[in-house]
PDB file of N, CA and C in Angstrom:
ATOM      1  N   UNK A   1     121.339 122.226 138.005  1.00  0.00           N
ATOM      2  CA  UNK A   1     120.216 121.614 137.340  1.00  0.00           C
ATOM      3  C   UNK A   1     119.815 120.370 138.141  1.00  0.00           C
ATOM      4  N   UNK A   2     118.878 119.799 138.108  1.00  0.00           N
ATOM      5  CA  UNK A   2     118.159 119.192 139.202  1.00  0.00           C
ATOM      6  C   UNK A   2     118.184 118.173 138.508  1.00  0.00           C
ATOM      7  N   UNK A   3     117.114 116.770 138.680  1.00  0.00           N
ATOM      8  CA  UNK A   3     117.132 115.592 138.112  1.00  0.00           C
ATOM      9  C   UNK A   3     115.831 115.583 137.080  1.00  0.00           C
ATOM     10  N   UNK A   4     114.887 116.571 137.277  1.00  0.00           N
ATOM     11  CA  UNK A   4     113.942 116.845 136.712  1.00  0.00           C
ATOM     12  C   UNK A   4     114.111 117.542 135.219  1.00  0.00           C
ATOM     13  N   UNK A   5     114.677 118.924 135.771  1.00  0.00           N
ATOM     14  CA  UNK A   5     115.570 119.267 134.293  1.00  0.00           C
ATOM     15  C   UNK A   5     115.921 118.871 133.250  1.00  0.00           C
ATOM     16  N   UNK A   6     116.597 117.511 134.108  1.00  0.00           N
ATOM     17  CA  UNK A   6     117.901 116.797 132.853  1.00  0.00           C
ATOM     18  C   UNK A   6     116.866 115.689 131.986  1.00  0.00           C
ATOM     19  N   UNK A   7     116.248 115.321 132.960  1.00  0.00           N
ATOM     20  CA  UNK A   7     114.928 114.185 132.390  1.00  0.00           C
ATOM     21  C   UNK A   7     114.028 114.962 131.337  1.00  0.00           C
ATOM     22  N   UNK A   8     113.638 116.601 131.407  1.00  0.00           N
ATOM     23  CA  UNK A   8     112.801 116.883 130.374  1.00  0.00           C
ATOM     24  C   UNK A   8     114.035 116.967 129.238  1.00  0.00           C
ATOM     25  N   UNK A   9     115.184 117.696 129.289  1.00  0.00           N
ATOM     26  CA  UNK A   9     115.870 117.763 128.153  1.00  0.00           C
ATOM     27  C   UNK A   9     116.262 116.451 127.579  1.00  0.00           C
ATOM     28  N   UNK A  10     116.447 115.365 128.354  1.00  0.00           N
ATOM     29  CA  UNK A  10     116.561 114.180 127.817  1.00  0.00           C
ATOM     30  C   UNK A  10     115.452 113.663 126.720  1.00  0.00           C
ATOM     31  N   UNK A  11     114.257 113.985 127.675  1.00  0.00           N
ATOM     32  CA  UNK A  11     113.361 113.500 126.817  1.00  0.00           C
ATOM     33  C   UNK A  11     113.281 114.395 125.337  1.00  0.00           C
ATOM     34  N   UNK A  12     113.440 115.367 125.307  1.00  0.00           N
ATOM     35  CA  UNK A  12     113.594 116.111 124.345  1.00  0.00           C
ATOM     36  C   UNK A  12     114.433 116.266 123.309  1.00  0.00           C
ATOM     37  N   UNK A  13     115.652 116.247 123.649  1.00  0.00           N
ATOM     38  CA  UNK A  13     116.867 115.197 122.901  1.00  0.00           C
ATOM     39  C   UNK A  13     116.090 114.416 121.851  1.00  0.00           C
ATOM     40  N   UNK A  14     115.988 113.414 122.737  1.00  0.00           N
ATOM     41  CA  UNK A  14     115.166 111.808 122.309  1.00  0.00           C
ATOM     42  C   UNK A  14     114.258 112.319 121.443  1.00  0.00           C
ATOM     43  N   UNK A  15     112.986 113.312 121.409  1.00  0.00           N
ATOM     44  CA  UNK A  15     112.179 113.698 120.530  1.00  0.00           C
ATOM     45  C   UNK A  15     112.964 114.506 119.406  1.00  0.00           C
ATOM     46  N   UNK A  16     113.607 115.172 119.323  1.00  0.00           N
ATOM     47  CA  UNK A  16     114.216 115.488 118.330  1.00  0.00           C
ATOM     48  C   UNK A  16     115.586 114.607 117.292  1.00  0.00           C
ATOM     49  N   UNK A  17     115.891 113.388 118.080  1.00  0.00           N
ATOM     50  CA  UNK A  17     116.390 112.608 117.334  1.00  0.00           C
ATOM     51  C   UNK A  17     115.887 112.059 116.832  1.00  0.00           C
ATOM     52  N   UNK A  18     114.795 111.483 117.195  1.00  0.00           N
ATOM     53  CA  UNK A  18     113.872 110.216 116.051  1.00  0.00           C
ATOM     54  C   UNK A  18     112.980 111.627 114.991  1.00  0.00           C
ATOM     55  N   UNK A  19     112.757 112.316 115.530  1.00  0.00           N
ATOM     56  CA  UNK A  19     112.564 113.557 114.307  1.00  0.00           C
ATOM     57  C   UNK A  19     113.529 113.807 113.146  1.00  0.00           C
ATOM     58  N   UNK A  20     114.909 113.901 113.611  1.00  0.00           N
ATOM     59  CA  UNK A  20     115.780 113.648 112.392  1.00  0.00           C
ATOM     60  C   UNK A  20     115.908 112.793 112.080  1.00  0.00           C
ATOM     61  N   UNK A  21     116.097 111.663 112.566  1.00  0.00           N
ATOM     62  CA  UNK A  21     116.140 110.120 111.880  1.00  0.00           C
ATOM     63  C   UNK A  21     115.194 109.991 110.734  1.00  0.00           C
ATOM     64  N   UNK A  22     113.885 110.068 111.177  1.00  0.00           N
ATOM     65  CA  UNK A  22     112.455 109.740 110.609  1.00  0.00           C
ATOM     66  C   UNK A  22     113.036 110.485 109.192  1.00  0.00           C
ATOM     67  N   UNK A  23     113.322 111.871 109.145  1.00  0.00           N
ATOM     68  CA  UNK A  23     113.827 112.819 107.866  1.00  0.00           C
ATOM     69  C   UNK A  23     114.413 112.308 107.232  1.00  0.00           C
ATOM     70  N   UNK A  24     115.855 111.491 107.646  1.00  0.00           N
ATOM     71  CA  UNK A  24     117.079 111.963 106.735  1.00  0.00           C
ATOM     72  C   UNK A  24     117.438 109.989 106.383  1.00  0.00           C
ATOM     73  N   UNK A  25     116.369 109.239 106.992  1.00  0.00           N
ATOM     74  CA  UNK A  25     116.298 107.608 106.708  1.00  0.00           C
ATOM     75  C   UNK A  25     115.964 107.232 105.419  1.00  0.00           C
ATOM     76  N   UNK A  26     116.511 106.310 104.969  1.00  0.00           N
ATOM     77  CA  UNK A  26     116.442 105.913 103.233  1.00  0.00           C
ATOM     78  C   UNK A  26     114.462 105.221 103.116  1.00  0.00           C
ATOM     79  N   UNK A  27     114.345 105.920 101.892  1.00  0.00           N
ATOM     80  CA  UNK A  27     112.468 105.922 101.647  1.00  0.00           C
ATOM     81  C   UNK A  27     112.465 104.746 100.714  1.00  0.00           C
ATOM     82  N   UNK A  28     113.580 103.614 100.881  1.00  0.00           N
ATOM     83  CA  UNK A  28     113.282 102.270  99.980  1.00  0.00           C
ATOM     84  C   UNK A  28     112.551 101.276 100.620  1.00  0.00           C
ATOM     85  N   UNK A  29     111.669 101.620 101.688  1.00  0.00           N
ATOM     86  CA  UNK A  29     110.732 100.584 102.572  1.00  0.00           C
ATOM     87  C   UNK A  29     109.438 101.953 102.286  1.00  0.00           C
ATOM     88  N   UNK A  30     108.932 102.587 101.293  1.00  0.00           N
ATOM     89  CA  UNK A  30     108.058 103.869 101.656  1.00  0.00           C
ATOM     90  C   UNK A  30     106.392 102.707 100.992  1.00  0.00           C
ATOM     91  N   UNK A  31     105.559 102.923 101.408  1.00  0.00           N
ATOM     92  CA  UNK A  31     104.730 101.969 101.209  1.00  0.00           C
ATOM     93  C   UNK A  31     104.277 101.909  99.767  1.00  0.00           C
ATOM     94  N   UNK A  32     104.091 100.264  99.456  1.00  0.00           N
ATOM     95  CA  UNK A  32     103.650 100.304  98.135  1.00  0.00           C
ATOM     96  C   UNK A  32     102.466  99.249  97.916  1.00  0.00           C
ATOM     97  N   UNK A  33     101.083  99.289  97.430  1.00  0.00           N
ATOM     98  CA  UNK A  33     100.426  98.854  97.357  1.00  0.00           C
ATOM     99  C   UNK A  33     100.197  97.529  97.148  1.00  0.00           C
ATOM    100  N   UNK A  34     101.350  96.950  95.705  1.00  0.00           N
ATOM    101  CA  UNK A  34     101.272  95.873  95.470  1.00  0.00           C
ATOM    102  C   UNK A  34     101.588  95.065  96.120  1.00  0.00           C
ATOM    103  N   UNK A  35     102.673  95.424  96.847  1.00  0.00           N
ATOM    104  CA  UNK A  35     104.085  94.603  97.510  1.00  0.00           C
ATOM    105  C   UNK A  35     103.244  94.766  99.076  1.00  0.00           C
ATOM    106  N   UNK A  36     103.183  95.497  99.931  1.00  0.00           N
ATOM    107  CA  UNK A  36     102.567  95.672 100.933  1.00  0.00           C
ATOM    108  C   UNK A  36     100.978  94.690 101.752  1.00  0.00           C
ATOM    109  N   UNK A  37     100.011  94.559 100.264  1.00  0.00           N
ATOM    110  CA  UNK A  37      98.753  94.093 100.422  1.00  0.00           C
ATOM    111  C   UNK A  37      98.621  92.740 100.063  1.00  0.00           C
ATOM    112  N   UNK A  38      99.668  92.980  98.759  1.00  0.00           N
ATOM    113  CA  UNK A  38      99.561  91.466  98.289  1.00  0.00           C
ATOM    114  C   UNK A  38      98.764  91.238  97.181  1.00  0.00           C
ATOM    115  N   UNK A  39      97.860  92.099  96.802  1.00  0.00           N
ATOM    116  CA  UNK A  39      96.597  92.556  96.143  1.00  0.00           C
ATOM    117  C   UNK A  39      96.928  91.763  94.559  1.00  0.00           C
ATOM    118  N   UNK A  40      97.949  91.708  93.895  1.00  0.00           N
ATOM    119  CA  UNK A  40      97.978  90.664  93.020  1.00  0.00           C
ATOM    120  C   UNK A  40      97.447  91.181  91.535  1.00  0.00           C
ATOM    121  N   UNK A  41      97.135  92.652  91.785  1.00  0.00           N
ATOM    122  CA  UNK A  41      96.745  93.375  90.521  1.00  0.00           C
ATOM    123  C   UNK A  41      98.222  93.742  89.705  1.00  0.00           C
ATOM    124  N   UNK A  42      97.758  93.762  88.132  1.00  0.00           N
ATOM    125  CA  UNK A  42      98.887  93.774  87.412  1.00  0.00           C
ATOM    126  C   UNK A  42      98.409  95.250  86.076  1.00  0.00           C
ATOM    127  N   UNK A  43      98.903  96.283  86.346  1.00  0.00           N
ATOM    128  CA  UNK A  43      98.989  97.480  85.743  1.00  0.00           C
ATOM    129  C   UNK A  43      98.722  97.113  84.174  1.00  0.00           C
ATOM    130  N   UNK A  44      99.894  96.271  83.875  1.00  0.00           N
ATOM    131  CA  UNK A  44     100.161  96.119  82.455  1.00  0.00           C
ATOM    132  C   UNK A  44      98.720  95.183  81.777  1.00  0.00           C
ATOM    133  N   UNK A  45      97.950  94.298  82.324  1.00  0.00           N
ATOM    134  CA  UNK A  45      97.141  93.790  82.061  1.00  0.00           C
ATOM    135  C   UNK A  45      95.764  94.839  81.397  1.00  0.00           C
ATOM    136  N   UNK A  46      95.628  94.605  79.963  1.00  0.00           N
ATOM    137  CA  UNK A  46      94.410  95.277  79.648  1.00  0.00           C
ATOM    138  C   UNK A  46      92.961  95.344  80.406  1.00  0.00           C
ATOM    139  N   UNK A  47      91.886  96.007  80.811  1.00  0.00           N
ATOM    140  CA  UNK A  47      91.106  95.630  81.953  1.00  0.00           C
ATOM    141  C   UNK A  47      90.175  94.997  80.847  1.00  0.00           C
ATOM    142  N   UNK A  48      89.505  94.091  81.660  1.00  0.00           N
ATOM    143  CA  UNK A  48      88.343  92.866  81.530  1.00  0.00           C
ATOM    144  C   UNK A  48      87.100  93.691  80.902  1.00  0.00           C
ATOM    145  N   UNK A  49      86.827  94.621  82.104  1.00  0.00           N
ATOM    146  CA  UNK A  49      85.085  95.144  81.973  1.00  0.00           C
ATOM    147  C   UNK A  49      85.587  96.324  82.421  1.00  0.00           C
ATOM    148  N   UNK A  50      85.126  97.591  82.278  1.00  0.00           N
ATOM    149  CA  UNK A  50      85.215  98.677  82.968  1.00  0.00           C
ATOM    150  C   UNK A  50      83.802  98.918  83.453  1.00  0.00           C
ATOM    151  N   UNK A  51      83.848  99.581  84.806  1.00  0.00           N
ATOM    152  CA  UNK A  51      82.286 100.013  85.774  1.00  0.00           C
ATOM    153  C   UNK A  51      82.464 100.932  86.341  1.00  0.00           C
ATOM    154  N   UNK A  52      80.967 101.644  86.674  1.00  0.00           N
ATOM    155  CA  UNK A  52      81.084 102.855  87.539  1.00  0.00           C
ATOM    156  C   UNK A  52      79.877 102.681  88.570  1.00  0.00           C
ATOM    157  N   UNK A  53      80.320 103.345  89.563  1.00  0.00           N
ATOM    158  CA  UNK A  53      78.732 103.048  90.143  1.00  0.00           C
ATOM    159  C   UNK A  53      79.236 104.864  90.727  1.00  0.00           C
ATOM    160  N   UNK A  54      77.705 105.458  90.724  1.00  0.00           N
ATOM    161  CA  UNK A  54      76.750 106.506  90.759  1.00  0.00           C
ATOM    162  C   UNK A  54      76.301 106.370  92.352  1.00  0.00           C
ATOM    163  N   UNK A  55      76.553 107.609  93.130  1.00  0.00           N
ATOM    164  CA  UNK A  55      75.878 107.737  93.832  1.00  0.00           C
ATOM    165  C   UNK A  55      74.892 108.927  94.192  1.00  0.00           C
ATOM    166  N   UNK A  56      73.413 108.967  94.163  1.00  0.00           N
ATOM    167  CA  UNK A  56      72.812 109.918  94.908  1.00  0.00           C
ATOM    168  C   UNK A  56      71.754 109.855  95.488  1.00  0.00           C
ATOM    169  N   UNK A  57      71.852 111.127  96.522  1.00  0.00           N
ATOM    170  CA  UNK A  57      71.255 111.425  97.419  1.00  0.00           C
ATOM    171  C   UNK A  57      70.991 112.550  97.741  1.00  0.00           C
ATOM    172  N   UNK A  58      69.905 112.973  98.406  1.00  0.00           N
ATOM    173  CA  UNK A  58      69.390 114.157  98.689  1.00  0.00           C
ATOM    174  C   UNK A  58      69.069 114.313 100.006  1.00  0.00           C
ATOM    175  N   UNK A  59      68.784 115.367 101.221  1.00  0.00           N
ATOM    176  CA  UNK A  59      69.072 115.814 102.113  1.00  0.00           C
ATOM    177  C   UNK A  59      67.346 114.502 102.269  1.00  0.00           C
ATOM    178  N   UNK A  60      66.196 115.248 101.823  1.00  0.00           N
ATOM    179  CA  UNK A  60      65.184 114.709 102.177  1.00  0.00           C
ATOM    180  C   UNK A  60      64.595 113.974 100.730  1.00  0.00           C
ATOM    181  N   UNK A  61      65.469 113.530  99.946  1.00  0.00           N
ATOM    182  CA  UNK A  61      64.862 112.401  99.052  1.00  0.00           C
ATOM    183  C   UNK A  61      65.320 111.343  98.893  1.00  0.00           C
ATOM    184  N   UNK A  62      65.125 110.508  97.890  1.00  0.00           N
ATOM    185  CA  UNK A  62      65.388 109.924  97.733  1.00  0.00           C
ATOM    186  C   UNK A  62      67.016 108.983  97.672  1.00  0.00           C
ATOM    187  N   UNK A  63      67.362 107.822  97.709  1.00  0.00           N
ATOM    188  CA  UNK A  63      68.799 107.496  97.949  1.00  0.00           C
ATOM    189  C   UNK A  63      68.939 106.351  96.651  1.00  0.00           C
ATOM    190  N   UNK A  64      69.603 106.774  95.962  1.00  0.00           N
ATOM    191  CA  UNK A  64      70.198 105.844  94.862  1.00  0.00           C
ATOM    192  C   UNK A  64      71.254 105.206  94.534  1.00  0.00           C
ATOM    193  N   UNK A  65      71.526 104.373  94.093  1.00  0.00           N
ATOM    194  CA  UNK A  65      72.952 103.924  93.817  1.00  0.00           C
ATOM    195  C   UNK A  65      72.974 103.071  92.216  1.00  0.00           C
ATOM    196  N   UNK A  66      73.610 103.854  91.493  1.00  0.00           N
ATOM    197  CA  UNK A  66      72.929 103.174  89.870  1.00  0.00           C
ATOM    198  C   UNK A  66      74.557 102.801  89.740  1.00  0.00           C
ATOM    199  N   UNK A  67      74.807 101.314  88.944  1.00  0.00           N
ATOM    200  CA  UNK A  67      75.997 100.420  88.763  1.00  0.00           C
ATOM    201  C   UNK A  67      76.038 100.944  86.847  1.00  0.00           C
ATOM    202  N   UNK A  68      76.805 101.180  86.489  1.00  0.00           N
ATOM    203  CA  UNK A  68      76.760 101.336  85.011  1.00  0.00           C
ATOM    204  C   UNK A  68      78.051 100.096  84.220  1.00  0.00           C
ATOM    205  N   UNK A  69      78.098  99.112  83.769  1.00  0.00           N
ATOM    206  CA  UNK A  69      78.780  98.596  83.153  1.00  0.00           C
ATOM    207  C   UNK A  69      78.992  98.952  81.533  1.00  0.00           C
ATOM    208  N   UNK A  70      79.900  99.499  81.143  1.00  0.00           N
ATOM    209  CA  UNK A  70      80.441  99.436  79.893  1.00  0.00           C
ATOM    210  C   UNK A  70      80.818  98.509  79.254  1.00  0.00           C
TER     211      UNK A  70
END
């Protein structure tokens, strides 16, 4: 086997270890919105206002965007 050989199986090795790693690594860092962004929203809090906003559009008409507050 040559030096070329050993360098692709090496590299290949190497790709299939961080392939199992990535698998079989503990998912207590797996992303979480609050904790991650910082975002400061709180689930348990009843909401303030609830809203929707509407969008439409048509190929050749008109373009709308209607806000609806409840």
């Amino acid at each position: 086997m040559d030096w070329q050989q050993t360098a692709a199986l090496g590299i290949v090795g190497l790709t299939i270890a961080s392939f199992i790693y990535a698998r079989f690594k503990s998912k207590s860092r797996a992303f979480d919105f609050k904790r991650d962004t910082h975002c400061g929203c709180h689930h348990d809090s009843p909401p303030s206002q609830k809203s929707s906003i509407i969008f439409r559009a048509r190929k050749d008409g008109n373009k709308q965007v209607v806000l609806k507050l409840k």
